[in-house]
Protein backbone atom coordinates (compact mmCIF):
# COMPACT_ATOMS: atom_id res chain seq x y z
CA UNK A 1 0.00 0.00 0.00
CA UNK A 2 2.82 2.53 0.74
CA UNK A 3 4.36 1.68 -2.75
CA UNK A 4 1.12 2.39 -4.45
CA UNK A 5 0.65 5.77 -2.27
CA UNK A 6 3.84 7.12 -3.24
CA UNK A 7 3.41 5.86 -6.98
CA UNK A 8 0.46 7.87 -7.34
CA UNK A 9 2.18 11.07 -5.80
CA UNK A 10 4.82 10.95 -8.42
CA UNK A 11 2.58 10.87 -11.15
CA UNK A 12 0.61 13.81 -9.63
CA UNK A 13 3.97 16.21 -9.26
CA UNK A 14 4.73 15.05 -12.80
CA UNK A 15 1.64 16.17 -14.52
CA UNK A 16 1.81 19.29 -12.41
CA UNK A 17 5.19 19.79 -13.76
CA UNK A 18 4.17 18.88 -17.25
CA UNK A 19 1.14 21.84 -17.24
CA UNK A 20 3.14 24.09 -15.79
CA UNK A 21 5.84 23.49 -18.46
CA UNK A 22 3.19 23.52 -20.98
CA UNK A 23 1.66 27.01 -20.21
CA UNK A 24 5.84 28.26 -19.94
CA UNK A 25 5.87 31.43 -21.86
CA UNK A 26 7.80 30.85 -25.12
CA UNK A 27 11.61 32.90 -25.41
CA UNK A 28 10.95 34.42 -28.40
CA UNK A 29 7.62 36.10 -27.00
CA UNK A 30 9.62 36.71 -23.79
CA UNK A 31 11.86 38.99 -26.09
CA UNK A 32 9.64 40.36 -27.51
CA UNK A 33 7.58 41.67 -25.37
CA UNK A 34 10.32 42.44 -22.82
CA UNK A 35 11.78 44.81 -25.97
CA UNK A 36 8.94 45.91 -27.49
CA UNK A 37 9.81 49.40 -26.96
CA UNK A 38 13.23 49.16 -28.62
CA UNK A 39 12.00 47.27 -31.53
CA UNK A 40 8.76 49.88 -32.44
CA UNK A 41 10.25 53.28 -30.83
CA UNK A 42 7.40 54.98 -32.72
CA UNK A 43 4.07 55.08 -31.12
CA UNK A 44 0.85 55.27 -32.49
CA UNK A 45 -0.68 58.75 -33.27
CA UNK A 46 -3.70 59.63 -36.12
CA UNK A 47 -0.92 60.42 -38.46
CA UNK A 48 1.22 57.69 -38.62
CA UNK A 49 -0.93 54.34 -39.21
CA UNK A 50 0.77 53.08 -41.88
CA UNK A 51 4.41 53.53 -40.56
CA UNK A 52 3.51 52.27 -37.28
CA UNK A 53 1.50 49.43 -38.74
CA UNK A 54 4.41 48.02 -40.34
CA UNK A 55 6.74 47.80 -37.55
CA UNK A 56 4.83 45.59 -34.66
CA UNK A 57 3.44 43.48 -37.57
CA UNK A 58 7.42 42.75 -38.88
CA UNK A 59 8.53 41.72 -35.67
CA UNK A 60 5.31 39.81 -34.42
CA UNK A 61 5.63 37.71 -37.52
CA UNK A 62 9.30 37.14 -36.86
CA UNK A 63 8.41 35.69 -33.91
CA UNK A 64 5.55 33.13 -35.34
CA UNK A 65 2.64 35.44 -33.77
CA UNK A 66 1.23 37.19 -36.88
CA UNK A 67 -1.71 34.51 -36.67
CA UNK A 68 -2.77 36.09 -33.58
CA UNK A 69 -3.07 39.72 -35.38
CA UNK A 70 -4.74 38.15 -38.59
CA UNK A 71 -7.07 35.82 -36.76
CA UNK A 72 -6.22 33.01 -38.63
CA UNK A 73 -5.48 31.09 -35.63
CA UNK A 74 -9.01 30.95 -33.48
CA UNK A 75 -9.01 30.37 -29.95
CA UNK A 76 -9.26 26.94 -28.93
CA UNK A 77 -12.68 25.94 -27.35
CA UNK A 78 -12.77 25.62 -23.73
CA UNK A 79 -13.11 22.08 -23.35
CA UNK A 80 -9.70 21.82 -24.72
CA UNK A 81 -8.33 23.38 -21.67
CA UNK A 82 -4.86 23.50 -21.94
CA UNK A 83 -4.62 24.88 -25.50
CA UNK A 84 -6.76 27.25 -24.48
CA UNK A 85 -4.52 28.73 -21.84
CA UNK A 86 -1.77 28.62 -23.71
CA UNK A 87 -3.37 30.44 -26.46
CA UNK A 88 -4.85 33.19 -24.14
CA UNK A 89 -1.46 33.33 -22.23
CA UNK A 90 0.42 34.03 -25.67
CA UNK A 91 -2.62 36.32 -26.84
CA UNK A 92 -3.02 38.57 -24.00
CA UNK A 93 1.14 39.00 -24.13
CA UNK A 94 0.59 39.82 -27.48
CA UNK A 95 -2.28 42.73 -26.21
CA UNK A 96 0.22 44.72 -23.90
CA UNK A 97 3.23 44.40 -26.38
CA UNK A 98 0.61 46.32 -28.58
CA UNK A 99 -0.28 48.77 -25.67
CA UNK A 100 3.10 49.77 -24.95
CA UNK A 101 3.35 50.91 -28.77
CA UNK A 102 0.20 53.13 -28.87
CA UNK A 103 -0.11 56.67 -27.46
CA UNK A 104 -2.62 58.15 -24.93
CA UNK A 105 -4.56 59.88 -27.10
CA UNK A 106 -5.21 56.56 -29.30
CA UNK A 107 -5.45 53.67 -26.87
CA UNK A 108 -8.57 54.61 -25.08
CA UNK A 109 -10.43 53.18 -28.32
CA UNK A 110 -8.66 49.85 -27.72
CA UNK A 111 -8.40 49.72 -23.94
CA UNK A 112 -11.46 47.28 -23.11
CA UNK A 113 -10.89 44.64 -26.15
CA UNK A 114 -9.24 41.47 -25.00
CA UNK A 115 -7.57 39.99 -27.88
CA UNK A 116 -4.99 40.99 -30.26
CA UNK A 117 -7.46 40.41 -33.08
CA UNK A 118 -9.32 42.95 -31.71
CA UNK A 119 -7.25 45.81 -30.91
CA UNK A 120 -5.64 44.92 -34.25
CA UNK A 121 -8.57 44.84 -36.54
CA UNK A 122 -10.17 48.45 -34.51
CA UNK A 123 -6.68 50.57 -35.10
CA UNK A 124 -7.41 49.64 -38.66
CA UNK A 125 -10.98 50.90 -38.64
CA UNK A 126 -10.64 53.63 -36.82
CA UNK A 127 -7.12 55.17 -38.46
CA UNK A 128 -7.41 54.12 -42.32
CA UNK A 129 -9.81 56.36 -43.10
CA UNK A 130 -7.96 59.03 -41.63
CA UNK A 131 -4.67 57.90 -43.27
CA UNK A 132 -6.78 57.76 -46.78
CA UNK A 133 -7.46 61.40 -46.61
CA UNK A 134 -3.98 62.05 -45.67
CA UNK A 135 -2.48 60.61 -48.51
CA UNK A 136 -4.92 62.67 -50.82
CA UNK A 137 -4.08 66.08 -49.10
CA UNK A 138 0.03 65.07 -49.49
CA UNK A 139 -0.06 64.13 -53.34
CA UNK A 140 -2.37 67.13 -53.94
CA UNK A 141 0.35 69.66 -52.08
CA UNK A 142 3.24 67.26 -54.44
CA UNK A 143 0.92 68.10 -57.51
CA UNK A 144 0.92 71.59 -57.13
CA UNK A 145 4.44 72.08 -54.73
CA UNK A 146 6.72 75.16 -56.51
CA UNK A 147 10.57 75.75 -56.00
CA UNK A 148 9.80 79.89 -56.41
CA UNK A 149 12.60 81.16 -54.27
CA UNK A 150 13.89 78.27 -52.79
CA UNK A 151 17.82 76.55 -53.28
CA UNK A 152 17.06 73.18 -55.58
CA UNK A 153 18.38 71.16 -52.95
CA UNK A 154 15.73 72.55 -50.43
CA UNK A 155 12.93 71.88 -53.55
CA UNK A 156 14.09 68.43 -54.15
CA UNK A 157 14.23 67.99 -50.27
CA UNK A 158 10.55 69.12 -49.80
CA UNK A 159 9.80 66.49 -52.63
CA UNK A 160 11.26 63.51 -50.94
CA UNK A 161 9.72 64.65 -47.82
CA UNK A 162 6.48 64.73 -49.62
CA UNK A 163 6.70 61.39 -51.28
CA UNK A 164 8.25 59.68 -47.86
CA UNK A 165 5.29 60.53 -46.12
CA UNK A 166 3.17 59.14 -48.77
CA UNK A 167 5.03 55.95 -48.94
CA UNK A 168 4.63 55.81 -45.26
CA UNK A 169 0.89 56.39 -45.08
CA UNK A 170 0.53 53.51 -47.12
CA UNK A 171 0.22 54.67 -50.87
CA UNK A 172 3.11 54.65 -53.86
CA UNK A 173 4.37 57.35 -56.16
CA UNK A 174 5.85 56.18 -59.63
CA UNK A 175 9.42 57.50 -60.35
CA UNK A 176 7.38 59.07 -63.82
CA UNK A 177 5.18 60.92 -61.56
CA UNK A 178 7.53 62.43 -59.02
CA UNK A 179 9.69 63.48 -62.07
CA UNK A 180 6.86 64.92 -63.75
CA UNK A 181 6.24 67.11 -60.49
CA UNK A 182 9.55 68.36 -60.21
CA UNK A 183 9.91 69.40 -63.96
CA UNK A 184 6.23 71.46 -63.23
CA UNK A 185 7.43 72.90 -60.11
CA UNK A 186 10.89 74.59 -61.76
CA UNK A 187 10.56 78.35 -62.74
CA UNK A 188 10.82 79.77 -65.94
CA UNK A 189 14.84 79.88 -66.36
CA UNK A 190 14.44 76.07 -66.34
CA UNK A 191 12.67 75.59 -69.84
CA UNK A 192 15.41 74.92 -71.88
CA UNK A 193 16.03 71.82 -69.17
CA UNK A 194 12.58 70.91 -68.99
CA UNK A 195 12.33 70.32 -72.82
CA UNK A 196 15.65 68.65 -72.81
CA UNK A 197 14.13 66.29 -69.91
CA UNK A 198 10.56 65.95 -71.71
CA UNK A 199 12.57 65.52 -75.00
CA UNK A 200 14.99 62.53 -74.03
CA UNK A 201 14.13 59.26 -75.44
CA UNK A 202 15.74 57.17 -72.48
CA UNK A 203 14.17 57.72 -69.02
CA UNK A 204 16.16 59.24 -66.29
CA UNK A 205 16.26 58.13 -62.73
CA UNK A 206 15.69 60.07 -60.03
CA UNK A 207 19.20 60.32 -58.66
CA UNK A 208 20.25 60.93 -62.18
CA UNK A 209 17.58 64.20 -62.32
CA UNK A 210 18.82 65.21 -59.20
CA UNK A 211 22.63 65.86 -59.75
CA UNK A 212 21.27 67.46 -63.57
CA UNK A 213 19.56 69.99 -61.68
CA UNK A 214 22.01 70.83 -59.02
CA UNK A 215 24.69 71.70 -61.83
CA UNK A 216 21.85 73.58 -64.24
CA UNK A 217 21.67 75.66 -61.03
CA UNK A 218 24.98 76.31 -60.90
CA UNK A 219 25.20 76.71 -64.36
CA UNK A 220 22.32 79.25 -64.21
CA UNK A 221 23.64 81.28 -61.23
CA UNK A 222 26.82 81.57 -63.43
CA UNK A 223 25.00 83.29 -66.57
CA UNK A 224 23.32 85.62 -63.89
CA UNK A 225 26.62 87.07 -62.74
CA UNK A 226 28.01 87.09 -66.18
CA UNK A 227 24.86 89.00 -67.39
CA UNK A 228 23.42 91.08 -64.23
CA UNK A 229 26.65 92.22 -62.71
CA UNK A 230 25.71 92.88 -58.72
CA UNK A 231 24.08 96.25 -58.92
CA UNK A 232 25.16 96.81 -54.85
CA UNK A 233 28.95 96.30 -55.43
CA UNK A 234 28.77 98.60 -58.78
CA UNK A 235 26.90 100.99 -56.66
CA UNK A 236 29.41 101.39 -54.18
CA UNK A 237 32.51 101.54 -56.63
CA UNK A 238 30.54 104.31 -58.38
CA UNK A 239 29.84 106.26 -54.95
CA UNK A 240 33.75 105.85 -54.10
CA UNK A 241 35.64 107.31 -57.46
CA UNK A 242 32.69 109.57 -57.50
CA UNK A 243 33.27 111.15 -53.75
CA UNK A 244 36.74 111.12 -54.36
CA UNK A 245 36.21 113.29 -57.70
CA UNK A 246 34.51 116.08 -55.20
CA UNK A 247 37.12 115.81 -53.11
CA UNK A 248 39.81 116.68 -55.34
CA UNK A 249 37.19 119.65 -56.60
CA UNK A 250 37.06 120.94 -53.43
CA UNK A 251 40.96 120.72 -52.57
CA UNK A 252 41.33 122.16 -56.36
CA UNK A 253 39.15 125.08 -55.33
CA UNK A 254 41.60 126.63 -53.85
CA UNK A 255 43.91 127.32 -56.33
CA UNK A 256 41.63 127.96 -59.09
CA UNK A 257 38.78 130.30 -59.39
CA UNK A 258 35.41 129.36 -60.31
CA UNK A 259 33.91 130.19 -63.95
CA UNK A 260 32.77 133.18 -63.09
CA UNK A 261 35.34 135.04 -61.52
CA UNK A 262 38.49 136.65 -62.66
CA UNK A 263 41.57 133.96 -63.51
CA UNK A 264 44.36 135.18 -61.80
CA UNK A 265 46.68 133.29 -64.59
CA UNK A 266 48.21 135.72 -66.86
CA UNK A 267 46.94 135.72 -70.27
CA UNK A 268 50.63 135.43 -71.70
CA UNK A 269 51.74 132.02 -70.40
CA UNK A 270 54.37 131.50 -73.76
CA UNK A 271 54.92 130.62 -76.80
CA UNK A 272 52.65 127.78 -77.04
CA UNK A 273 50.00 128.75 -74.74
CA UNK A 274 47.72 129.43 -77.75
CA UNK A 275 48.00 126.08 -78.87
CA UNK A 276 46.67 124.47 -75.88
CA UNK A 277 42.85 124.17 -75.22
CA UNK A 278 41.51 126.39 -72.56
CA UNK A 279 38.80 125.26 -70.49
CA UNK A 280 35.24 126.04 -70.45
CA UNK A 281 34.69 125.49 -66.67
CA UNK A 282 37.64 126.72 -64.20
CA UNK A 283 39.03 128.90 -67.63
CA UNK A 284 42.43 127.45 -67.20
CA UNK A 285 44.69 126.06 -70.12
CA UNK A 286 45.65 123.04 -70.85
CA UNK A 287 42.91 120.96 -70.74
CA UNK A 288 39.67 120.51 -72.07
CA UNK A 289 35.84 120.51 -70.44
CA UNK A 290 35.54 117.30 -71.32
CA UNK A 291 38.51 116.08 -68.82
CA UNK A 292 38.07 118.77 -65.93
CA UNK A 293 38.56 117.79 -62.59
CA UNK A 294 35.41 120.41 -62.23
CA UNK A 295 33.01 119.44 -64.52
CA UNK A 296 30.47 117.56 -62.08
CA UNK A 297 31.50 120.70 -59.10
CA UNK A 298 28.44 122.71 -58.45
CA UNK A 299 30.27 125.63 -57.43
CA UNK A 300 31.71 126.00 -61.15
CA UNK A 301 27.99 125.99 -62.46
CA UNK A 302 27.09 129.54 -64.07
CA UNK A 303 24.55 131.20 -61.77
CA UNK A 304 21.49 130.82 -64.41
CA UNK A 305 21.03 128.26 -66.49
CA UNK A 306 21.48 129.39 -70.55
CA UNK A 307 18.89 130.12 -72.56
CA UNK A 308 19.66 128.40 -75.35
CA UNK A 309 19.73 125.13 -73.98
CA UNK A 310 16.15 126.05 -72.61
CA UNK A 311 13.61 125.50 -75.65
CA UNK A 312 10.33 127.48 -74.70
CA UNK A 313 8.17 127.92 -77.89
CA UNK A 314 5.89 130.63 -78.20
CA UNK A 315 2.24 130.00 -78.71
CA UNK A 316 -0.15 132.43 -80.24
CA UNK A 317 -3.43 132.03 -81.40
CA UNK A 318 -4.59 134.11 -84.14
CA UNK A 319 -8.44 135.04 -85.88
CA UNK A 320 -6.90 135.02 -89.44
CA UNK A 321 -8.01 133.18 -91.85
CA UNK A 322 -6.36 129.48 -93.47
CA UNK A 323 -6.73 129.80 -96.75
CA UNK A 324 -7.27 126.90 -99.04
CA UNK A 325 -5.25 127.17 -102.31
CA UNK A 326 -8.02 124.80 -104.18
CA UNK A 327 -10.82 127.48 -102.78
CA UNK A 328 -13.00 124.43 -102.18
CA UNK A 329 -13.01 125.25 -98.24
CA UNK A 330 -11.23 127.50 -95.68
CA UNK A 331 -10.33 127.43 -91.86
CA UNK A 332 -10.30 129.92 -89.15
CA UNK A 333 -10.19 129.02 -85.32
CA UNK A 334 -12.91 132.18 -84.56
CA UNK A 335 -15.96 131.40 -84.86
CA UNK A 336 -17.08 134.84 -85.33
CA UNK A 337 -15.77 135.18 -88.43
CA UNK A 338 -18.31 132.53 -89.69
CA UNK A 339 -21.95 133.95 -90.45
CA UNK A 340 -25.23 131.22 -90.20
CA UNK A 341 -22.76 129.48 -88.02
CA UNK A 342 -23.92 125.28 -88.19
CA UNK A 343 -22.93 122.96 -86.06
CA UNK A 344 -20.88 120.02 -88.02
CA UNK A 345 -21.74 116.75 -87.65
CA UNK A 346 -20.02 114.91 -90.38
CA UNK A 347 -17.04 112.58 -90.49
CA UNK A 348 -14.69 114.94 -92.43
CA UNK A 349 -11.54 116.20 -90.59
CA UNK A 350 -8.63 118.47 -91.00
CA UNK A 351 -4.95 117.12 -91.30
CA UNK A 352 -2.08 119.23 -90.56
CA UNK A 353 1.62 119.34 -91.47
CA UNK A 354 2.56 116.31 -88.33
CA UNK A 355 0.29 114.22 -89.34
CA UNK A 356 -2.30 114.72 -86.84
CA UNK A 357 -5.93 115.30 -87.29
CA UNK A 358 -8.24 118.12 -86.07
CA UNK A 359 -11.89 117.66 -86.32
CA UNK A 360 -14.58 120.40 -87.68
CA UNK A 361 -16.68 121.64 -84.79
CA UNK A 362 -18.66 123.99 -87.26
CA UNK A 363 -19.16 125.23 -90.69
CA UNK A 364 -21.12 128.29 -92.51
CA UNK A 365 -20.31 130.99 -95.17
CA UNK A 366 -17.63 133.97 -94.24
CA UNK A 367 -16.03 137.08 -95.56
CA UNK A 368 -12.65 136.83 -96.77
CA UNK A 369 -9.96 140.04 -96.01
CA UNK A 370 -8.39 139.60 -99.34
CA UNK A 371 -6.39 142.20 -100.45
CA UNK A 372 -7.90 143.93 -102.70
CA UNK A 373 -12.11 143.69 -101.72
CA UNK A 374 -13.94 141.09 -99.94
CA UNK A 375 -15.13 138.14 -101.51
CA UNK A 376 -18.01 136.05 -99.74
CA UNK A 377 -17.13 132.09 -99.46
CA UNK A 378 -19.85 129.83 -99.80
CA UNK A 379 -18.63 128.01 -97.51
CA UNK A 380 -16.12 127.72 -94.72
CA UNK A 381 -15.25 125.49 -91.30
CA UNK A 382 -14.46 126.71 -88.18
CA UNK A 383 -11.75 123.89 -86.41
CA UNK A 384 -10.50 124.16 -82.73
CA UNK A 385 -7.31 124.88 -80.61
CA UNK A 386 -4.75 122.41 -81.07
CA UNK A 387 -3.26 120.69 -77.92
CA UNK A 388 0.07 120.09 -79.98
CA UNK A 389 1.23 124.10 -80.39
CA UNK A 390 4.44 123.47 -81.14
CA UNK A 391 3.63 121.04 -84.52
CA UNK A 392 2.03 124.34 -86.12
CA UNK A 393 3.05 127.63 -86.77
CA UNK A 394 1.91 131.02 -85.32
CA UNK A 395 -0.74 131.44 -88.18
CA UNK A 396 -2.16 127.92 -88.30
CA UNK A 397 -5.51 126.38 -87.14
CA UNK A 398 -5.91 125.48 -83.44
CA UNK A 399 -8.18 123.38 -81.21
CA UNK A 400 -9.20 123.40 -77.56
C-alpha cells in the first residue's frame, strides 16, 4: 500500500510539472515583449498608421505570432483546456506588447478589447480612413508644390519629404510621376532643361535628375553674374571714385577760381599757350571741359542756367483766316468770323503738317480780307485749338 501511495504522488507532481511546463511562456515572446519598446520606438498617433503598422506586424511575424493579429489562428474551445490557456497566455502577451506601442490619445479606443485580433482589426478601422485622406491632401500639395525662391536642394528635399510621407501612409508614387512634379514645379529659367528632360528618349532616374539639376543651377547662377553684374557692389565703386572726384574739386578750389570770376593766370603764359585748349569750366589752359577735374562741381555751375539750352516755344493764337489754295473750303479758329454758323456733324476732318488730325466743330459761309475787296465764301469750317502748339506755326488752325 505505501508503494502504491507514493506511486500515485509521483505521477501527480509530474503532470503538475508537465502543465506548468506547458503554459511556460515561449523565449521568443519573452523577447519580444520584454523589448517591445526598442523594436517599435514609434508610437501610435492619427498620423502615422501606416508607418507604425508596419513595424509591430514585422517583428510579431518574426516571432511566429502574426496569426494572432490576422485571426487566422481561433481560440481553442474551452473544453480543450490547456490549448486554451496557452493560447490566451500568448494572446493577452501579445495585447500589452501592442499597448506599450500606442499613445494616450489613441489607446482609449482599444483599452477594453481582449484579444490581439481585436485591438488589431479596430486601429485599422478607426485610423485608415484618416490615413486615406492624408495621402490625398500630401499628393495634392506634391501636384501643385513650386521651387519659387527656394535653393534646388531645399525643392528636391521638400519632394522627398512629400513622397516619404506618402510611402509611409501607405500609398506609392511612380518614379514618372515624381519626375513629372519636379519638372512642373521649376521656374521659368528652367525651360530649356525641362524640354531637354521631356525631350529625351531614355528615361532618367531620379538620382540621375537630381545631380542634372544641381549643376543647371549652378550653371544658371553663373549666366546671372556674367549677365546682371551685382548692382550693390557697382553701386558702391561708383559712390567711391565719384566722392573722391569732389574731393579733389574741393581741394582744387583753392587754387583755381570758379567760372565766373576773374583767372588770376596771366593771359601770356608762352609761346605755345595758344595752342593748348583752354577750359570752359575753371578757364584754365591746358585741358579741355571734357577732362576737368570740375566738370560735375556745383560751385563751377554759371549762376542761371542758358537760354539756349532752354527751348520754350511761343504759342499764339490768331483770328486770321487758313486759306485753301483749291478754294473748295477755308479754316479759321474764330468762330465769329463765320456767319449762319452750323454745327458740323459729319465725319470729315482736318490734317495738318505732323500728321495729326483736327476735327470740324462747325461750318457756314464767311467774308474773306483779301487784299484787294472782300469776296463772300460759300462756304467755310471753323476747327478748334490744337493741344500740340508746337507742330504748327503762329498762323495755323488750333483746337481746344
Amino acid at each position: 500500500m505505501a508503494e502504491q501511495g507514493s506511486t500515485t504522488s509521483h505521477r501527480t507532481v509530474s503532470s503538475t510539472s508537465d502543465a506548468m511546463a506547458e503554459h511556460t511562456i515561449p523565449p521568443s515572446l519573452k523577447f519580444l515583449v520584454s523589448n517591445i519598446k526598442n523594436l517599435v520606438p514609434t508610437q501610435l498617433i492619427s498620423d502615422n498608421y501606416a508607418i507604425w503598422r508596419l513595424q509591430p506586424f514585422q517583428h510579431f511575424s518574426a516571432n511566429g505570432f502574426d496569426d494572432h493579429l490576422t485571426g487566422t489562428e481561433n481560440r481553442p474551445p474551452a473544453l480543450a483546456i490547456t490549448e486554451h490557456k496557452f493560447w490566451t497566455l500568448i494572446d493577452r502577451n501579445l495585447v500589452s506588447a501592442l499597448f506599450y506601442t500606442i499613445s494616450p490619445s489613441i489607446l482609449p479606443y482599444v483599452i477594453s478589447l481582449s484579444t490581439a485580433h481585436d485591438v488589431w482589426t479596430t486601429l485599422e478601422r478607426r485610423l485608415q480612413p484618416t490615413n486615406c485622406s492624408r495621402i490625398i491632401q500630401l499628393k495634392n500639395e506634391l501636384h501643385h508644390i513650386q521651387m519659387r525662391d527656394q535653393t534646388m536642394r531645399q525643392y528636391l528635399d521638400q519632394i522627398k519629404i512629400l513622397v516619404d510621407n506618402i510611402t509611409a501612409a501607405g500609398s506609392v508614387v511612380d518614379p514618372e510621376d515624381i519626375v513629372l512634379y519636379i519638372l512642373n514645379g521649376l521656374p521659368a529659367t528652367y525651360n530649356a532643361f525641362k524640354t531637354a528632360i521631356r525631350t529625351s528618349l531614355q528615361p532618367i532616374s531620379l538620382d540621375d535628375l537630381y545631380s542634372l539639376l544641381c549643376s543647371e543651377e549652378i550653371n544658371l547662377q553663373h549666366q546671372q553674374l556674367k549677365d546682371n553684374p551685382n548692382s550693390e557692389v557697382l553701386a558702391m565703386f561708383s559712390n567711391k571714385n565719384y566722392s573722391g572726384q569732389v574731393k579733389s574739386g574741393k581741394q582744387r578750389v583753392k587754387n583755381y577760381p570758379p567760372r565766373n570770376q576773374q583767372s588770376a593766370e596771366p593771359s601770356n603764359s608762352g609761346k605755345n599757350s595758344s595752342n593748348r585748349p583752354s577750359c570752359q569750366i575753371c578757364g584754365k589752359i591746358g585741358h579741355s571741359a571734357l577732362n576737368c577735374w570740375h566738370r560735375c562741381n556745383l560751385n563751377y555751375a554759371p549762376p542761371s542756367n542758358p537760354k539756349a539750352l532752354t527751348v520754350q516755344q511761343q504759342y499764339s493764337s490768331t483770328n486770321d483766316w487758313i486759306l485753301d489754295s483749291g478754294a473748295s473750303a477755308h479754316l479759321t479758329a474764330d468762330a465769329s468770323n463765320i456767319q449762319q454758323l452750323t454745327p458740323y456733324h459729319g465725319f470729315d476732318s482736318v490734317s495738318i503738317a505732323n500728321g495729326q488730325t483736327l476735327p470740324i466743330h462747325n461750318s457756314g459761309q464767311g467774308i474773306l480780307p483779301l487784299p484787294e475787296s472782300n469776296r463772300s465764301a460759300s462756304q467755310s469750317n471753323s476747327s478748334p485749338r490744337s493741344q500740340t502748339q508746337w507742330t504748327l506755326p503762329s498762323s495755323g488752325s488750333y483746337r481746344t
